[in-house]
N, C-alpha and C. Protein backbone atom coordinates (compact mmCIF):
# COMPACT_ATOMS: atom_id res chain seq x y z
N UNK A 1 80.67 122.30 104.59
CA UNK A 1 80.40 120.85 104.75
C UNK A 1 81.58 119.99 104.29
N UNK A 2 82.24 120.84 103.24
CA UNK A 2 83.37 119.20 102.63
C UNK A 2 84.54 119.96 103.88
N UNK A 3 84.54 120.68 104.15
CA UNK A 3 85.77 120.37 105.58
C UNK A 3 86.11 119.78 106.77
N UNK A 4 84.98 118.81 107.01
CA UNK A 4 84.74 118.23 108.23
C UNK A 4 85.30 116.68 107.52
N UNK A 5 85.34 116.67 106.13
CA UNK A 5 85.32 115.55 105.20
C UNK A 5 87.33 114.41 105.29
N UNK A 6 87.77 115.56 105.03
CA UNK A 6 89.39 115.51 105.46
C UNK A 6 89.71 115.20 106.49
N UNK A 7 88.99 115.49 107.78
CA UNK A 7 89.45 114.93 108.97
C UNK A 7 89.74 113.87 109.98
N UNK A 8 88.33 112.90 109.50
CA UNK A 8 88.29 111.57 110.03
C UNK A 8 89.57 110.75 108.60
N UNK A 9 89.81 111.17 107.96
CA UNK A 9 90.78 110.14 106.97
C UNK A 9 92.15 110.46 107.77
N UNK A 10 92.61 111.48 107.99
CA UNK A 10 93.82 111.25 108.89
C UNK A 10 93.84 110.57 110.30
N UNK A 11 93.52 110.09 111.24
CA UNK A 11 93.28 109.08 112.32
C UNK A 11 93.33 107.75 111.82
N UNK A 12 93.10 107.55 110.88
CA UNK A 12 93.02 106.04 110.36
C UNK A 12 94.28 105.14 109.57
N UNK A 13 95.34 106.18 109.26
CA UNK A 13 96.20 106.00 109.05
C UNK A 13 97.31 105.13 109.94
N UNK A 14 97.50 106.07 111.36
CA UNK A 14 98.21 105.51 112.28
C UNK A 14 97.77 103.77 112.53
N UNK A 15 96.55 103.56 112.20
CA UNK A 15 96.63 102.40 112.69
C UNK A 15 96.60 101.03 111.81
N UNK A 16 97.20 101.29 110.69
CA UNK A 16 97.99 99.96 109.61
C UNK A 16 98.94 99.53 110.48
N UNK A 17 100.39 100.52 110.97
CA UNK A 17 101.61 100.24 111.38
C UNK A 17 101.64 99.38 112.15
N UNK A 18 100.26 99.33 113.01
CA UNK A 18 100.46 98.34 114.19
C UNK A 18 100.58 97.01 114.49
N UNK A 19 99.66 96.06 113.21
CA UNK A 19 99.60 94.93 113.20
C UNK A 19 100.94 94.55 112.27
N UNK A 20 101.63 95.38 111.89
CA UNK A 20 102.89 94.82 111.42
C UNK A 20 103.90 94.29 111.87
N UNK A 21 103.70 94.68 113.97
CA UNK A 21 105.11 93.80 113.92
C UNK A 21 104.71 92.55 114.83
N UNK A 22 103.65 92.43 114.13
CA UNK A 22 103.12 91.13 115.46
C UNK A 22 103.37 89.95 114.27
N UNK A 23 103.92 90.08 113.09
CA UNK A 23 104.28 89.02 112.23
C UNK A 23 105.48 88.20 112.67
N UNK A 24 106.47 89.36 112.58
CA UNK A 24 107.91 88.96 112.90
C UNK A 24 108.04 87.93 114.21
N UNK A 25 107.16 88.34 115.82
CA UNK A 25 107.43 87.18 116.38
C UNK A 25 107.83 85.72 116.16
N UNK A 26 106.36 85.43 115.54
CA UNK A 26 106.75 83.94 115.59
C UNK A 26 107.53 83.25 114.20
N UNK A 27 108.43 84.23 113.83
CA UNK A 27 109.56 83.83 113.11
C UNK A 27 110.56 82.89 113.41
N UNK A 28 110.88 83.38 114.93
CA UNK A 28 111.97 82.67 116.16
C UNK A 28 111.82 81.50 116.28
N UNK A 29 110.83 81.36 116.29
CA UNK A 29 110.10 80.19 116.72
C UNK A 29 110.67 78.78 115.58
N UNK A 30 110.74 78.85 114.81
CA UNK A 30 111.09 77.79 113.76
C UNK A 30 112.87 77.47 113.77
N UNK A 31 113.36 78.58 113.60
CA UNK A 31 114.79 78.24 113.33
C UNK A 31 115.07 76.90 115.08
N UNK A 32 114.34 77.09 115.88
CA UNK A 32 115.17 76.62 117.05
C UNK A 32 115.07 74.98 116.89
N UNK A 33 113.93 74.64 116.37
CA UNK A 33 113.94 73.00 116.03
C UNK A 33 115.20 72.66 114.79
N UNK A 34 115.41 73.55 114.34
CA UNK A 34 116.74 73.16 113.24
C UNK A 34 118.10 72.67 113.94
N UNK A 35 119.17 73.06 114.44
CA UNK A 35 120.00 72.69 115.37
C UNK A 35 119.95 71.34 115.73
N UNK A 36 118.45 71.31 116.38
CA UNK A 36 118.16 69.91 117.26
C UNK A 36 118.27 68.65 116.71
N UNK A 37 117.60 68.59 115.48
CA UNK A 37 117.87 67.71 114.04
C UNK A 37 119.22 67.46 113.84
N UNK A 38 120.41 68.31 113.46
CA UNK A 38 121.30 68.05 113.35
C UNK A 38 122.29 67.83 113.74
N UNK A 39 122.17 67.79 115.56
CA UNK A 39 123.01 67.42 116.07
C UNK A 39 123.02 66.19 116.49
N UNK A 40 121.49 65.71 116.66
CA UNK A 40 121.21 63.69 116.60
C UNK A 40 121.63 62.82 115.35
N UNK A 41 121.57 63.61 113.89
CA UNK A 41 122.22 62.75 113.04
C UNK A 41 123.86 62.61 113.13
N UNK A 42 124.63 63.48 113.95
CA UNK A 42 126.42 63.48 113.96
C UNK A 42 126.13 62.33 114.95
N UNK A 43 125.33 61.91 115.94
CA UNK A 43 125.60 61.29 117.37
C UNK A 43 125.51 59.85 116.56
């Protein structure tokens, strides 16, 4: 009976990694309004 116990805990692992790189996207997203700012205060 405890050997069937070990098995479902490995499958569950693989799936932490995944929602990790859906952070990084909208990182991009911010730097691009910076630029824009500073090139209307030189004008």
């Amino acid at each position: 009976a405890p050997a069937p116990t070990p098995e479902p805990s490995a499958p569950a692992a693989p799936a932490a990694p995944a929602p990790a790189p859906a952070a990084p996207a909208p990182a991009p997203v911010a730097p691009a309004p910076s630029p824009v700012d500073s090139g209307a205060s030189a004008e």
